[in-house]
N, C-alpha and C. Protein backbone atom coordinates (compact mmCIF):
# COMPACT_ATOMS: atom_id res chain seq x y z
N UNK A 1 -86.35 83.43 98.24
CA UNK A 1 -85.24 84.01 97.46
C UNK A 1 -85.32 83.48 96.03
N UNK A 2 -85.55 84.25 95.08
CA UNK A 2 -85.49 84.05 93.57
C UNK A 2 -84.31 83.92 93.19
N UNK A 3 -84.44 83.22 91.89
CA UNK A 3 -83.26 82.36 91.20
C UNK A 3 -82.15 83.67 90.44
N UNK A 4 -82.80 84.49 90.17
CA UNK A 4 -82.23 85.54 89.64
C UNK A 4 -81.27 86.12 90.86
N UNK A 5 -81.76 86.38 92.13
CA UNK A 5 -80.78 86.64 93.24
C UNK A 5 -79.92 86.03 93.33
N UNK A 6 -79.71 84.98 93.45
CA UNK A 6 -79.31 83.83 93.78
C UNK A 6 -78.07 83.48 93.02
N UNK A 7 -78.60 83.88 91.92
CA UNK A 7 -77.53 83.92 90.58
C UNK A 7 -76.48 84.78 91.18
N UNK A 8 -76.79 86.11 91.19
CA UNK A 8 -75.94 87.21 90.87
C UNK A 8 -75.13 87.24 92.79
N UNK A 9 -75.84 86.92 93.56
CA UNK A 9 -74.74 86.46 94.42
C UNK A 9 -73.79 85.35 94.71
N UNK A 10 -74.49 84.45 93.91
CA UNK A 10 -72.89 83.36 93.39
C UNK A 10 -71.92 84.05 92.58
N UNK A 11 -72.26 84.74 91.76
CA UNK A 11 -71.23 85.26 91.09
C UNK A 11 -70.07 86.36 91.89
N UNK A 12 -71.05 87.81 92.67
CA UNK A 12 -70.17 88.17 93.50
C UNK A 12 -69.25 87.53 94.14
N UNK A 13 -69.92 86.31 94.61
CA UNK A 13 -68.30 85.36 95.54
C UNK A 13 -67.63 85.03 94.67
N UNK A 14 -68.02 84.71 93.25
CA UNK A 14 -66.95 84.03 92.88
C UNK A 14 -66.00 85.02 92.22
N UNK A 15 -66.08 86.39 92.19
CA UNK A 15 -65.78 87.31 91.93
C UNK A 15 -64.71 87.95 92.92
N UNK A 16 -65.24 87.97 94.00
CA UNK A 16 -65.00 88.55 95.16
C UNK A 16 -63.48 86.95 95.88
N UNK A 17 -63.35 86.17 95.25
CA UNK A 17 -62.33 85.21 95.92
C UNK A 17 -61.67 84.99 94.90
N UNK A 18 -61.74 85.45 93.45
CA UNK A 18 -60.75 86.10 92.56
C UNK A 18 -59.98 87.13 92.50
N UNK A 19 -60.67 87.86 93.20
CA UNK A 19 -60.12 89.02 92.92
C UNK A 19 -59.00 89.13 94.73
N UNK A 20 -59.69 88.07 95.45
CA UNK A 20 -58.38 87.72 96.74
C UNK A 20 -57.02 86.99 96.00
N UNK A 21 -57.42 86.08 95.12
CA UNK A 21 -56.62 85.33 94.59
C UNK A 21 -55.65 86.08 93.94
N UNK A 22 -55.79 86.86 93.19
CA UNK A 22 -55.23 87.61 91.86
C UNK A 22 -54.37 88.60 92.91
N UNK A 23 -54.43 88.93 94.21
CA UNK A 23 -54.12 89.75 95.37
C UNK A 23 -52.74 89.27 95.64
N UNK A 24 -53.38 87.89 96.59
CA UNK A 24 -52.07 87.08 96.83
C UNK A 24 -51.10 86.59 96.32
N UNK A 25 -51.71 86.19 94.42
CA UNK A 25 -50.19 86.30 93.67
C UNK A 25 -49.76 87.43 93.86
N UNK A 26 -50.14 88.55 93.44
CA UNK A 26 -49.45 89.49 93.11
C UNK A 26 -48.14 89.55 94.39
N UNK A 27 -48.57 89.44 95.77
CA UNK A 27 -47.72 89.69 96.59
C UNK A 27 -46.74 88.99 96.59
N UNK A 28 -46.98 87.27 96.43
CA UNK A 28 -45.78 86.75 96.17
C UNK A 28 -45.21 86.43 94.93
N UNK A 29 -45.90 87.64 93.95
CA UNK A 29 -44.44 87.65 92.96
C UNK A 29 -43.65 88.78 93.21
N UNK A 30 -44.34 89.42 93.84
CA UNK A 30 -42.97 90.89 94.01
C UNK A 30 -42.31 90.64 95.66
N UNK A 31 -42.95 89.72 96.25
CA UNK A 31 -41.99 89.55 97.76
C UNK A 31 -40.94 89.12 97.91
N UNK A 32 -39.75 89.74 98.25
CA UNK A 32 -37.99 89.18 98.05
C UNK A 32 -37.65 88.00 99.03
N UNK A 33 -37.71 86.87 98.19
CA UNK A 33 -37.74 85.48 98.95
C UNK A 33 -35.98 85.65 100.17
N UNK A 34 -36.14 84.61 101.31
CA UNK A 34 -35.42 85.04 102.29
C UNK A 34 -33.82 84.68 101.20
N UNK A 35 -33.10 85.65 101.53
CA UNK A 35 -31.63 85.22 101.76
C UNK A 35 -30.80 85.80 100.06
N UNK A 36 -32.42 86.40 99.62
CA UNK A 36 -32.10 87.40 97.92
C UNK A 36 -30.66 88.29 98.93
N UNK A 37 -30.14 88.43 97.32
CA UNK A 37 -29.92 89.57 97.67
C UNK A 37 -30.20 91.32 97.57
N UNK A 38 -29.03 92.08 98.68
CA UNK A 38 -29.59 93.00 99.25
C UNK A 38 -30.16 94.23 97.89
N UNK A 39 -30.82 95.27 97.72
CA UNK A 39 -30.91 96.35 96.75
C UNK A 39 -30.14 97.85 97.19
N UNK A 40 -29.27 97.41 98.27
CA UNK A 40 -28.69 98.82 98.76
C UNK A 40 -28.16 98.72 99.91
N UNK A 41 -27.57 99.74 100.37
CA UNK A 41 -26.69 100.08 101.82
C UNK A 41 -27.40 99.62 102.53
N UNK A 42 -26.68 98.43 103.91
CA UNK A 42 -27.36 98.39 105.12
C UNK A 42 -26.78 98.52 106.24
N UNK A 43 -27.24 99.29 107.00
CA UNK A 43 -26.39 100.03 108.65
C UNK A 43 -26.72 99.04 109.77
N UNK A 44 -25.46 99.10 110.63
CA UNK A 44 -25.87 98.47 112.14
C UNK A 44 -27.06 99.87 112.63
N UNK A 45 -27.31 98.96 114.58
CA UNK A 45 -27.81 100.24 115.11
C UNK A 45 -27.14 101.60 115.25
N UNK A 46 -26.07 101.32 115.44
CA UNK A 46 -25.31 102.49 115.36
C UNK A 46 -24.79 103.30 114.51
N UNK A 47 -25.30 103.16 113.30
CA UNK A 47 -24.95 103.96 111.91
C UNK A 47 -24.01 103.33 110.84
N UNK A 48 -23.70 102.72 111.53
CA UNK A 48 -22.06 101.65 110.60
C UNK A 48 -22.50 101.25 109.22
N UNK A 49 -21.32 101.20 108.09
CA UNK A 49 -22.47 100.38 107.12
C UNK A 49 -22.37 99.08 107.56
N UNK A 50 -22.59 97.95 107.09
CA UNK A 50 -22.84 96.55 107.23
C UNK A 50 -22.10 96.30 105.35
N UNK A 51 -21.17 94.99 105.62
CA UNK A 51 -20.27 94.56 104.32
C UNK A 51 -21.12 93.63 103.85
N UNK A 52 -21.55 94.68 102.50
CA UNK A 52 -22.16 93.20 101.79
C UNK A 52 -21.74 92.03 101.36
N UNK A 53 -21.94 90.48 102.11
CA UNK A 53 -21.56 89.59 101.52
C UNK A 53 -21.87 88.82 100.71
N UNK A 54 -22.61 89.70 99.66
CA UNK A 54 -22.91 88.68 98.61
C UNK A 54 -22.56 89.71 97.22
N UNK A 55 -21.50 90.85 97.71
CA UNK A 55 -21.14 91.67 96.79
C UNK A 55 -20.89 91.08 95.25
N UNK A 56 -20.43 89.36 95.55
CA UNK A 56 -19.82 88.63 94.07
C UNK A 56 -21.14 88.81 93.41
N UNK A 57 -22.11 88.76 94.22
CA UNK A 57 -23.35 88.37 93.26
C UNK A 57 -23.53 89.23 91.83
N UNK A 58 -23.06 90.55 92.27
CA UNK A 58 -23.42 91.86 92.17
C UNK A 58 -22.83 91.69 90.41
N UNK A 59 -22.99 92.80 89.76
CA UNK A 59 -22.27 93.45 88.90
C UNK A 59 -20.62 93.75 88.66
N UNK A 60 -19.90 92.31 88.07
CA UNK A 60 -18.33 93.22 88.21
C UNK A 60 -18.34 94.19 86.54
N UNK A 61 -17.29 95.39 86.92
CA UNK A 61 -17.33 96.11 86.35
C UNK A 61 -15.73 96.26 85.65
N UNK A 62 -14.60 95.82 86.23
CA UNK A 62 -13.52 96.23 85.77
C UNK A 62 -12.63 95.65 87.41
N UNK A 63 -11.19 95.21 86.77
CA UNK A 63 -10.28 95.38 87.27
C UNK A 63 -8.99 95.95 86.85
N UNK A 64 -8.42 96.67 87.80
CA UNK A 64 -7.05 97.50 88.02
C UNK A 64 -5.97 96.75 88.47
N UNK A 65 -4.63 96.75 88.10
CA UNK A 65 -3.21 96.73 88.14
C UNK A 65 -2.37 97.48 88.70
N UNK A 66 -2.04 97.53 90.03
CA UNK A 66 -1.09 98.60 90.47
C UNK A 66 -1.30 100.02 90.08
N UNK A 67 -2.77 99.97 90.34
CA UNK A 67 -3.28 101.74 89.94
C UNK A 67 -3.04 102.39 91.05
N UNK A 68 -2.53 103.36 91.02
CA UNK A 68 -2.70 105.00 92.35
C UNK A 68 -2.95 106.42 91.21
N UNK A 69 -3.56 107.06 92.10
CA UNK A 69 -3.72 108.74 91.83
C UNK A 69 -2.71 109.47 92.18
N UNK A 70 -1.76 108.86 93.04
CA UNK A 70 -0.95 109.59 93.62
C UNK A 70 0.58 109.43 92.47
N UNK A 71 0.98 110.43 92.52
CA UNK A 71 2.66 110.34 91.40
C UNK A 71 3.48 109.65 92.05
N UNK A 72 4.06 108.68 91.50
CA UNK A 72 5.60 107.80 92.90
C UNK A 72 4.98 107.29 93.62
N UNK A 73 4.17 106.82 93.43
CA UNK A 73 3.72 106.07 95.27
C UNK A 73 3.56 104.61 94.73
N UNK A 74 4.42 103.98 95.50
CA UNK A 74 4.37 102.13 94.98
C UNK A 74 4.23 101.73 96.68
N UNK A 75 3.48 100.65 96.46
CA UNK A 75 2.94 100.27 97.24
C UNK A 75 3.87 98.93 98.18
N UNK A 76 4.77 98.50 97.11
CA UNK A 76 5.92 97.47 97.68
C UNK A 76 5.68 96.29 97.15
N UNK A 77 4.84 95.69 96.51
CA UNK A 77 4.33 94.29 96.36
C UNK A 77 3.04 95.32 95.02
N UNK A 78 2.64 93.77 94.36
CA UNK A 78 2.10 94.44 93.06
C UNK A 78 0.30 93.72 93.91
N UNK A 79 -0.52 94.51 93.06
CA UNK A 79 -2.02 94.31 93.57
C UNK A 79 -2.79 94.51 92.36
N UNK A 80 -4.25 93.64 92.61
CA UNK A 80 -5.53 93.87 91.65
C UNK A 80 -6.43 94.51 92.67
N UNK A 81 -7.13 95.48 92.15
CA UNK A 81 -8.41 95.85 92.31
C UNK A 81 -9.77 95.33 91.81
N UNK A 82 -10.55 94.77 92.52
CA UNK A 82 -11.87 94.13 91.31
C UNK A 82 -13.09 95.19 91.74
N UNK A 83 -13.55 95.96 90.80
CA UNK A 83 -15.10 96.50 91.35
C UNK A 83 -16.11 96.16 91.01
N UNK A 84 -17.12 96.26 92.20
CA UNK A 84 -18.05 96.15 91.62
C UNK A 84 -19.76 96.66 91.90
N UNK A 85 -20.79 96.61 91.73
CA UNK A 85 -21.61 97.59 91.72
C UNK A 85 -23.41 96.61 92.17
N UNK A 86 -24.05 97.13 92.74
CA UNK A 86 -25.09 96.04 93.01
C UNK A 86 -26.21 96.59 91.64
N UNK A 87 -26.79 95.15 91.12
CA UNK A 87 -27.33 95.69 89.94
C UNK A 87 -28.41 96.21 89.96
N UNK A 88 -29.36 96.36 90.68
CA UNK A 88 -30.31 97.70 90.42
C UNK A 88 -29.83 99.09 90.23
N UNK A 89 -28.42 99.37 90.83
CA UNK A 89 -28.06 100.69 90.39
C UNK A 89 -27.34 100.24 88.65
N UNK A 90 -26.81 99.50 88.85
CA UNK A 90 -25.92 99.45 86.98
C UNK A 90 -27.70 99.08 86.06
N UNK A 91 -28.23 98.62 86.34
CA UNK A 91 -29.54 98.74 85.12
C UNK A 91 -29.99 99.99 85.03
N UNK A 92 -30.10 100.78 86.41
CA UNK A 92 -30.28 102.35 85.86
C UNK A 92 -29.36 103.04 85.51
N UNK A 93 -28.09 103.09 85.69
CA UNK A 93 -27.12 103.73 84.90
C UNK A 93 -26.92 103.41 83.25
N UNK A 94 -27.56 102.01 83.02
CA UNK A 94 -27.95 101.49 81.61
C UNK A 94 -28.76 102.39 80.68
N UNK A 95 -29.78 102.78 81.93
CA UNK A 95 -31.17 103.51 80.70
C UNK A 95 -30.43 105.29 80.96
N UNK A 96 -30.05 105.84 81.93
CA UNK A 96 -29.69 106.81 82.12
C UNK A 96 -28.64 107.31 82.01
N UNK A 97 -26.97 107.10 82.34
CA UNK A 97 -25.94 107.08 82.02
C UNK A 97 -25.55 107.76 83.73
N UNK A 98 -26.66 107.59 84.56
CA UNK A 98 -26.47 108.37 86.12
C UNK A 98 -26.29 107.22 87.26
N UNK A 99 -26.03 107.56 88.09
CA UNK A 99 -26.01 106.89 89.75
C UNK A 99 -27.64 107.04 90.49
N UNK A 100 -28.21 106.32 90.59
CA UNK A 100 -29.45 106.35 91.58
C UNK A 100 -29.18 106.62 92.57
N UNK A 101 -30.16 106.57 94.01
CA UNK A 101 -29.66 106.52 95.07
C UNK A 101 -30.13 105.12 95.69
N UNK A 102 -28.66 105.42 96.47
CA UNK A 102 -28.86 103.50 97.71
C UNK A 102 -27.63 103.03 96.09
N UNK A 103 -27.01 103.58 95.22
CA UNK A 103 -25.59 102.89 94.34
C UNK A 103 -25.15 102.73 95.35
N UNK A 104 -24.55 101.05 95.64
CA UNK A 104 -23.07 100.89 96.43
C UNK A 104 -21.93 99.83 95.11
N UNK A 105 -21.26 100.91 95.27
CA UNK A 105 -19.41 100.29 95.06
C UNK A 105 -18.87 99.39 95.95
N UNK A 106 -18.36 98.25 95.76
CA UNK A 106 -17.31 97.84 96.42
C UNK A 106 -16.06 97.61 95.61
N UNK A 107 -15.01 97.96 96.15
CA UNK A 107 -14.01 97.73 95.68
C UNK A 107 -12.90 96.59 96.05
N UNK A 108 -12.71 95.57 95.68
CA UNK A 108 -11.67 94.46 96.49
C UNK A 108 -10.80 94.81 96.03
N UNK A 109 -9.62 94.64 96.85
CA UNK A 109 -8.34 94.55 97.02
C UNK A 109 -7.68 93.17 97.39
N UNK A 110 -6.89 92.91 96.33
CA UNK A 110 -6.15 91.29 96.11
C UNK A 110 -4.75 91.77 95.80
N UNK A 111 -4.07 90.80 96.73
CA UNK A 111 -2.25 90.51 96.33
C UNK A 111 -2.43 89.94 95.12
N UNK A 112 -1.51 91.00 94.48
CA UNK A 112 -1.14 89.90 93.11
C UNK A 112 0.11 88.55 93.58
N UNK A 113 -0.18 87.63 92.66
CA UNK A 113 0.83 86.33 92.22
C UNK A 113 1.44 86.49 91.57
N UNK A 114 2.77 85.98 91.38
CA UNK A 114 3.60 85.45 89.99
C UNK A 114 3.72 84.00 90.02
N UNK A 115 4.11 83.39 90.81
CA UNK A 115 4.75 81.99 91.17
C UNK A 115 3.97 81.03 91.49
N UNK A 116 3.58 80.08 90.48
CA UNK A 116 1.87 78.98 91.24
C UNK A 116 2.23 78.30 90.06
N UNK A 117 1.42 77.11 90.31
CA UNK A 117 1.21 76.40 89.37
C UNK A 117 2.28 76.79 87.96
N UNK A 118 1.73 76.11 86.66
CA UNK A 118 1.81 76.41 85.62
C UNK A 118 2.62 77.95 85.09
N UNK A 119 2.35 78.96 85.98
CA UNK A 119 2.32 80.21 85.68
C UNK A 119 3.61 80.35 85.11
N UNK A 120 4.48 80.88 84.17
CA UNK A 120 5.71 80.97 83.99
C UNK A 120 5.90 82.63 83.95
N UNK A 121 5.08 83.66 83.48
CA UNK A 121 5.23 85.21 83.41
C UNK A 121 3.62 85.72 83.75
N UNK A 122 4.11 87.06 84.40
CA UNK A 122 2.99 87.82 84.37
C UNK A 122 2.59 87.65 85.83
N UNK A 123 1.13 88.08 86.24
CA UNK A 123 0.75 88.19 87.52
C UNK A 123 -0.82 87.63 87.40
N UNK A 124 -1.33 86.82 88.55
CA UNK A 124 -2.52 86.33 88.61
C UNK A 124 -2.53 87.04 90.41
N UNK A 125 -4.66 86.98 90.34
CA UNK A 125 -5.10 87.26 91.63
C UNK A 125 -4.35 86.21 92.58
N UNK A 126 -4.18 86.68 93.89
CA UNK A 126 -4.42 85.62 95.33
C UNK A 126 -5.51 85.00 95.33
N UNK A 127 -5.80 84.26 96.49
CA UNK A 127 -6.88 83.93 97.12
C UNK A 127 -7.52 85.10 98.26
N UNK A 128 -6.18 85.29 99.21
CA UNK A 128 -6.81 85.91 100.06
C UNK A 128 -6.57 87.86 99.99
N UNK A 129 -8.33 88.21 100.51
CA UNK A 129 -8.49 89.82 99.64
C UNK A 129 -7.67 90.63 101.08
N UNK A 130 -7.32 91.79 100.75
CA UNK A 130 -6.70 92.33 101.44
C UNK A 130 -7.29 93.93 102.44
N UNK A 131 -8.09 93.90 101.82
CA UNK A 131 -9.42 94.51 102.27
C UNK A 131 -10.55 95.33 101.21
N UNK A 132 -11.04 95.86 101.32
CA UNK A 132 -12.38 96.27 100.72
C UNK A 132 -12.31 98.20 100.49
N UNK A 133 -12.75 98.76 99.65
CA UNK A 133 -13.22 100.40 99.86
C UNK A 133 -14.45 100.18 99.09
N UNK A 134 -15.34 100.94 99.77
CA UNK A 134 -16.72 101.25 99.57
C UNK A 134 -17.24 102.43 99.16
N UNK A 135 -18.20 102.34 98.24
CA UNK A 135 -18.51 103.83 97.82
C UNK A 135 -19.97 103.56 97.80
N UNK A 136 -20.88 104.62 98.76
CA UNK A 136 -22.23 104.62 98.75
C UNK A 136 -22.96 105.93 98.32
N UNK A 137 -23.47 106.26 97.72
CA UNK A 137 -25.08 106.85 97.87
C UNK A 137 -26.04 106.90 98.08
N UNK A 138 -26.20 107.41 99.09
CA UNK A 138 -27.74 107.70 99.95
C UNK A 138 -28.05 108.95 100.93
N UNK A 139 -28.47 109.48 99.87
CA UNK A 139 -29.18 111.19 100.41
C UNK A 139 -29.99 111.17 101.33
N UNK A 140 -30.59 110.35 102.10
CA UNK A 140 -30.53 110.65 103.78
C UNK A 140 -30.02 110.04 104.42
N UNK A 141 -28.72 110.05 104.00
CA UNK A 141 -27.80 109.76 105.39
C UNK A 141 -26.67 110.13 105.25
N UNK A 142 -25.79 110.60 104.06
CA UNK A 142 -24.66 111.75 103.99
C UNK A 142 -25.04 113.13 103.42
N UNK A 143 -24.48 114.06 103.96
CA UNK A 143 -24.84 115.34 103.68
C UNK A 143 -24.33 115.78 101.90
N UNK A 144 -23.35 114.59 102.01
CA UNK A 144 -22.94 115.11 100.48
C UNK A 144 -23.22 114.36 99.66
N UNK A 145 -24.51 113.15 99.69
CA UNK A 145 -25.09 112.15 98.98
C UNK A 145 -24.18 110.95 98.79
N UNK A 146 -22.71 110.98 98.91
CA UNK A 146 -21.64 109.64 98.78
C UNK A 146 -21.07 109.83 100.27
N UNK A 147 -20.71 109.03 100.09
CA UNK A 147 -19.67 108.75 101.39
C UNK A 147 -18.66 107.36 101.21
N UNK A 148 -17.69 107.19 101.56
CA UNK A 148 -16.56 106.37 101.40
C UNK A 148 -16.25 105.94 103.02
N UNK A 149 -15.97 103.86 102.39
CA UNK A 149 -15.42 102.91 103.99
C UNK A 149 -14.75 102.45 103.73
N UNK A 150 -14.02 102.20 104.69
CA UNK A 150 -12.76 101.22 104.15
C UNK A 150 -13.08 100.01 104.93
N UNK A 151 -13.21 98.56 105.04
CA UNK A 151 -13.10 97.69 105.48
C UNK A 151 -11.78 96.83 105.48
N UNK A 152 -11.19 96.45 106.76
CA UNK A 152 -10.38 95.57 106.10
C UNK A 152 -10.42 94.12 106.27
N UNK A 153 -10.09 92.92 105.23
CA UNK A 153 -10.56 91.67 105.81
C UNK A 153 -10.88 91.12 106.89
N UNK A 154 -12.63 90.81 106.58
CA UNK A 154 -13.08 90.32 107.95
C UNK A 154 -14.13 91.11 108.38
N UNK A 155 -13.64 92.13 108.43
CA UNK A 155 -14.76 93.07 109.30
C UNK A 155 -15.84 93.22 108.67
N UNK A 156 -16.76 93.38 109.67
CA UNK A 156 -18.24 93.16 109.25
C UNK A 156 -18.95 94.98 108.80
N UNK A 157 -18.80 95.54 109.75
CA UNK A 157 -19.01 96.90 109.67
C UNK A 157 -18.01 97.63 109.57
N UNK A 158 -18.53 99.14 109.05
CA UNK A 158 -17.26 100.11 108.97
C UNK A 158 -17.75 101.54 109.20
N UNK A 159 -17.27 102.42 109.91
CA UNK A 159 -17.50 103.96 110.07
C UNK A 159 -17.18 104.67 108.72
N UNK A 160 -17.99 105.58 108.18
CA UNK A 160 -17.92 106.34 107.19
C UNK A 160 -16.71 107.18 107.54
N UNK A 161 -15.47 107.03 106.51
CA UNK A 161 -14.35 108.09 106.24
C UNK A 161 -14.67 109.51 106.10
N UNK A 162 -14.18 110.32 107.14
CA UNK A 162 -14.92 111.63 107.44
C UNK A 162 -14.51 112.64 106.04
N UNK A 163 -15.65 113.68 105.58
CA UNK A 163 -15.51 114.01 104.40
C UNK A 163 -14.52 115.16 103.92
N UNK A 164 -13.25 115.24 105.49
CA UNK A 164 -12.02 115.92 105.12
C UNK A 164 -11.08 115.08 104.15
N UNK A 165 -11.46 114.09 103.86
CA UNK A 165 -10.42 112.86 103.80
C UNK A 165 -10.19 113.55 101.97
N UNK A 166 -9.03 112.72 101.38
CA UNK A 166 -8.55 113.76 100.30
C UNK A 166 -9.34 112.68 99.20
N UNK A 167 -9.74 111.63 99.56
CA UNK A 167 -10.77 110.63 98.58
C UNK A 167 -11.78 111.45 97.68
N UNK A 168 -12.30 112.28 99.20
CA UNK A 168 -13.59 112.83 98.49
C UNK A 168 -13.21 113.82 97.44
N UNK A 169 -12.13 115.02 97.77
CA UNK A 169 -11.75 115.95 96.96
C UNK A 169 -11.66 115.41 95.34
N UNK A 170 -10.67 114.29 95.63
CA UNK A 170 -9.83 113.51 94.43
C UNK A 170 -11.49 112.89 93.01
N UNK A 171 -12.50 112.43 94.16
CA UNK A 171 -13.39 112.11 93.20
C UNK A 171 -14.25 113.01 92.76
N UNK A 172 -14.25 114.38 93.79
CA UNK A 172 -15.12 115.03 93.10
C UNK A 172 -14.52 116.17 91.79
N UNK A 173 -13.01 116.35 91.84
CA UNK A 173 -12.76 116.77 91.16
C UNK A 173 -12.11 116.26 89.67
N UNK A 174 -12.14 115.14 89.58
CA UNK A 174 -11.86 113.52 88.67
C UNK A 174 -12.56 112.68 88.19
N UNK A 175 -13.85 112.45 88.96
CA UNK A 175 -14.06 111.50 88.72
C UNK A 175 -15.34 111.82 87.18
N UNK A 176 -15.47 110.93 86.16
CA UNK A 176 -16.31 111.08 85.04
C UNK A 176 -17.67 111.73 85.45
N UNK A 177 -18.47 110.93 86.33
CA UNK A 177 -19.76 110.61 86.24
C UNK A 177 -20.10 111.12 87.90
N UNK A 178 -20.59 111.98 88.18
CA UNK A 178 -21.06 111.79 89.66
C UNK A 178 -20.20 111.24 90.89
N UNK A 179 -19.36 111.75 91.03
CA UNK A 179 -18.17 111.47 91.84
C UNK A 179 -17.82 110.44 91.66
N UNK A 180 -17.78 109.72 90.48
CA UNK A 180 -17.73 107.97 90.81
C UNK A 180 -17.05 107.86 88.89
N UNK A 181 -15.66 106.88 89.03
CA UNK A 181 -14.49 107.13 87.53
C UNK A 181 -14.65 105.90 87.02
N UNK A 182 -16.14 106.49 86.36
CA UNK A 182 -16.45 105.72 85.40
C UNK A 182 -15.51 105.90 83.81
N UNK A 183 -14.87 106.51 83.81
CA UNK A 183 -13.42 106.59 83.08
C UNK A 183 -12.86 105.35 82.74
N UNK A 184 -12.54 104.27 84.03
CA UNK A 184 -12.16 103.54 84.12
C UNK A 184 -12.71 102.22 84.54
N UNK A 185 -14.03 102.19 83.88
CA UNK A 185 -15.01 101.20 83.49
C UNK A 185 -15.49 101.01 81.92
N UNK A 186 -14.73 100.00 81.04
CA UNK A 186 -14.50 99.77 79.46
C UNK A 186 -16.18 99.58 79.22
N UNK A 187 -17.38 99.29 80.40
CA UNK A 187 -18.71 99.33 79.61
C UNK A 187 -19.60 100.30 80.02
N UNK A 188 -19.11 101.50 81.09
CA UNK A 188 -20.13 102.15 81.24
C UNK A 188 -20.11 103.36 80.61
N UNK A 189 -18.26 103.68 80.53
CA UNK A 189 -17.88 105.20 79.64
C UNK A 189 -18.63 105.32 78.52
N UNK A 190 -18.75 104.59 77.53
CA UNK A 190 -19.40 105.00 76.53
C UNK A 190 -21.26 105.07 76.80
N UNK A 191 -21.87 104.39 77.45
CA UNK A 191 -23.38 104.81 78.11
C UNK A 191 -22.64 106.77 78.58
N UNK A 192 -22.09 106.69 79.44
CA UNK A 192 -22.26 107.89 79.98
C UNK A 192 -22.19 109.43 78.98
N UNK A 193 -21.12 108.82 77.79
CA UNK A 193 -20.93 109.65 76.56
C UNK A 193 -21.98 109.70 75.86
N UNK A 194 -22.88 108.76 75.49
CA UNK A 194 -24.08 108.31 74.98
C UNK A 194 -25.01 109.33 75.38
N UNK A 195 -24.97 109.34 76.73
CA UNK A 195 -26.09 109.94 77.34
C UNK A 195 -26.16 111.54 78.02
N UNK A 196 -24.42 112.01 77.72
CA UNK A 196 -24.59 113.35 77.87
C UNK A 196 -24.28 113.39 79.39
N UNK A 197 -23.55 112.60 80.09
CA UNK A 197 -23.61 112.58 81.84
C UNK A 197 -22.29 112.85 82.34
N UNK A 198 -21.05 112.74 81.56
CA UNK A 198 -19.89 113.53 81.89
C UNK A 198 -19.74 114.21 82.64
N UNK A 199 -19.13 114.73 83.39
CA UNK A 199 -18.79 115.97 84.64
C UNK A 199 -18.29 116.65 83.26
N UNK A 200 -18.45 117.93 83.37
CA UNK A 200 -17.80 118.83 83.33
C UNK A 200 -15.97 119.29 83.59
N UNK A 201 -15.94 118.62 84.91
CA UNK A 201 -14.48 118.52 85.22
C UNK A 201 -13.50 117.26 84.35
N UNK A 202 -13.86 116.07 83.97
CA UNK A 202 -13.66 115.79 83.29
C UNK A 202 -13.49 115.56 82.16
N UNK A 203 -14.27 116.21 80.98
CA UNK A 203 -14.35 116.50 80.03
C UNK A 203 -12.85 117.27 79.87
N UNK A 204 -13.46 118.61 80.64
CA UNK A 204 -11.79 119.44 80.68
C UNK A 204 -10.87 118.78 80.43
N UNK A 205 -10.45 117.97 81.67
CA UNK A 205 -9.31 117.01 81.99
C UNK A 205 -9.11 116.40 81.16
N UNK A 206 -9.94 115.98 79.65
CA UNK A 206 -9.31 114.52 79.08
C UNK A 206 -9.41 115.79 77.50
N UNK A 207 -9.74 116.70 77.83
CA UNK A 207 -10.09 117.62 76.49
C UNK A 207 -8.25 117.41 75.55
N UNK A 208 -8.68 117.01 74.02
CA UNK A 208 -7.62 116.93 73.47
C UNK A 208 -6.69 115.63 73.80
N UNK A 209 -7.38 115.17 74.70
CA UNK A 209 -6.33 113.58 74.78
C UNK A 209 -7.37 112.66 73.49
């Protein structure tokens, strides 16, 4: 065996266990180390969604004060709403002013306070949440690409709210952006104006305000 052979098959190996090397990083820089969190909706066996618990991680977007859609309707006791959004869908609503699919919403629900500590006026969150509404997208698995859960504290899973329910009507005929009232999110309304993504139905609705 000549030196010239000899050569050029040292090199293949050393070529050939670079190019394994350069492999195996690659995998473990894009492999989602255990206990990340999730990038989207996840179901029991039986179809349920599963409550994300690491929703804090997520994207908050805005909280509400004794908000309803409904005219007259008080609830008896005063409440915050906190939402919020998992961030692979809010970085694409960043470049786009749209909803991807696998967007999940969660929405918490907290008793408001008056009386604690220090507090002398006004209203602060509770501690304890009072339950959860969920808003998902994922086009193979609702016929109408969203679907809405209600969880209430505690529960782990929840059955999708069937799509007679007057939620769905209310967002699809209201809501800014893709069934979803981004209206009432102070950083995404203006992306969505930016970008030309408005409903139609809303536009109407706020035309001249």
């Amino acid at each position: 065996m000549n030196k010239a052979y000899m050569r050029v098959n040292t090199l293949l190996r050393i070529a050939g266990v670079l190019l394994v090397s350069v492999c195996m990083i690659s995998l473990l820089a894009f492999r989602q180390p255990a206990g990340a969190p999730n990038v989207g909706p996840e179901y029991s066996s039986d179809g349920q969604l599963r409550m994300p618990d690491n929703y804090r991680e997520w994207i908050y977007l805005s909280s509400g004060f004794d908000m309803s859609y409904v005219p007259n309707q008080a609830a008896g006791h005063h409440m915050f709403d906190n939402v919020f959004v998992n961030p692979a869908a809010y970085k694409i609503f960043q470049q786009t002013g749209s909803w991807p699919d696998k967007t999940v919403f969660v929405l918490e629900i907290r008793e408001a306070q008056a009386k604690g500590s220090i507090n002398q006026s006004g209203n602060y969150q509770g501690t304890d949440v009072m339950g959860y509404d969920i808003h998902v997208k994922d086009e193979t698995h609702f016929q109408g690409k969203w679907a809405f859960f209600n969880f209430n504290s505690g529960e782990k899973t929840s059955k999708m709210i069937p799509q007679s329910a007057d939620c769905y009507s209310c967002h699809a005929a209201h809501a800014a952006v893709d069934t979803t009232f981004v209206q009432f999110y102070p950083t995404l309304l203006p992306i969505a104006k930016a970008k030309g993504t408005l409903s139609a139905a809303y536009q109407k609705e706020t035309a001249g305000k």
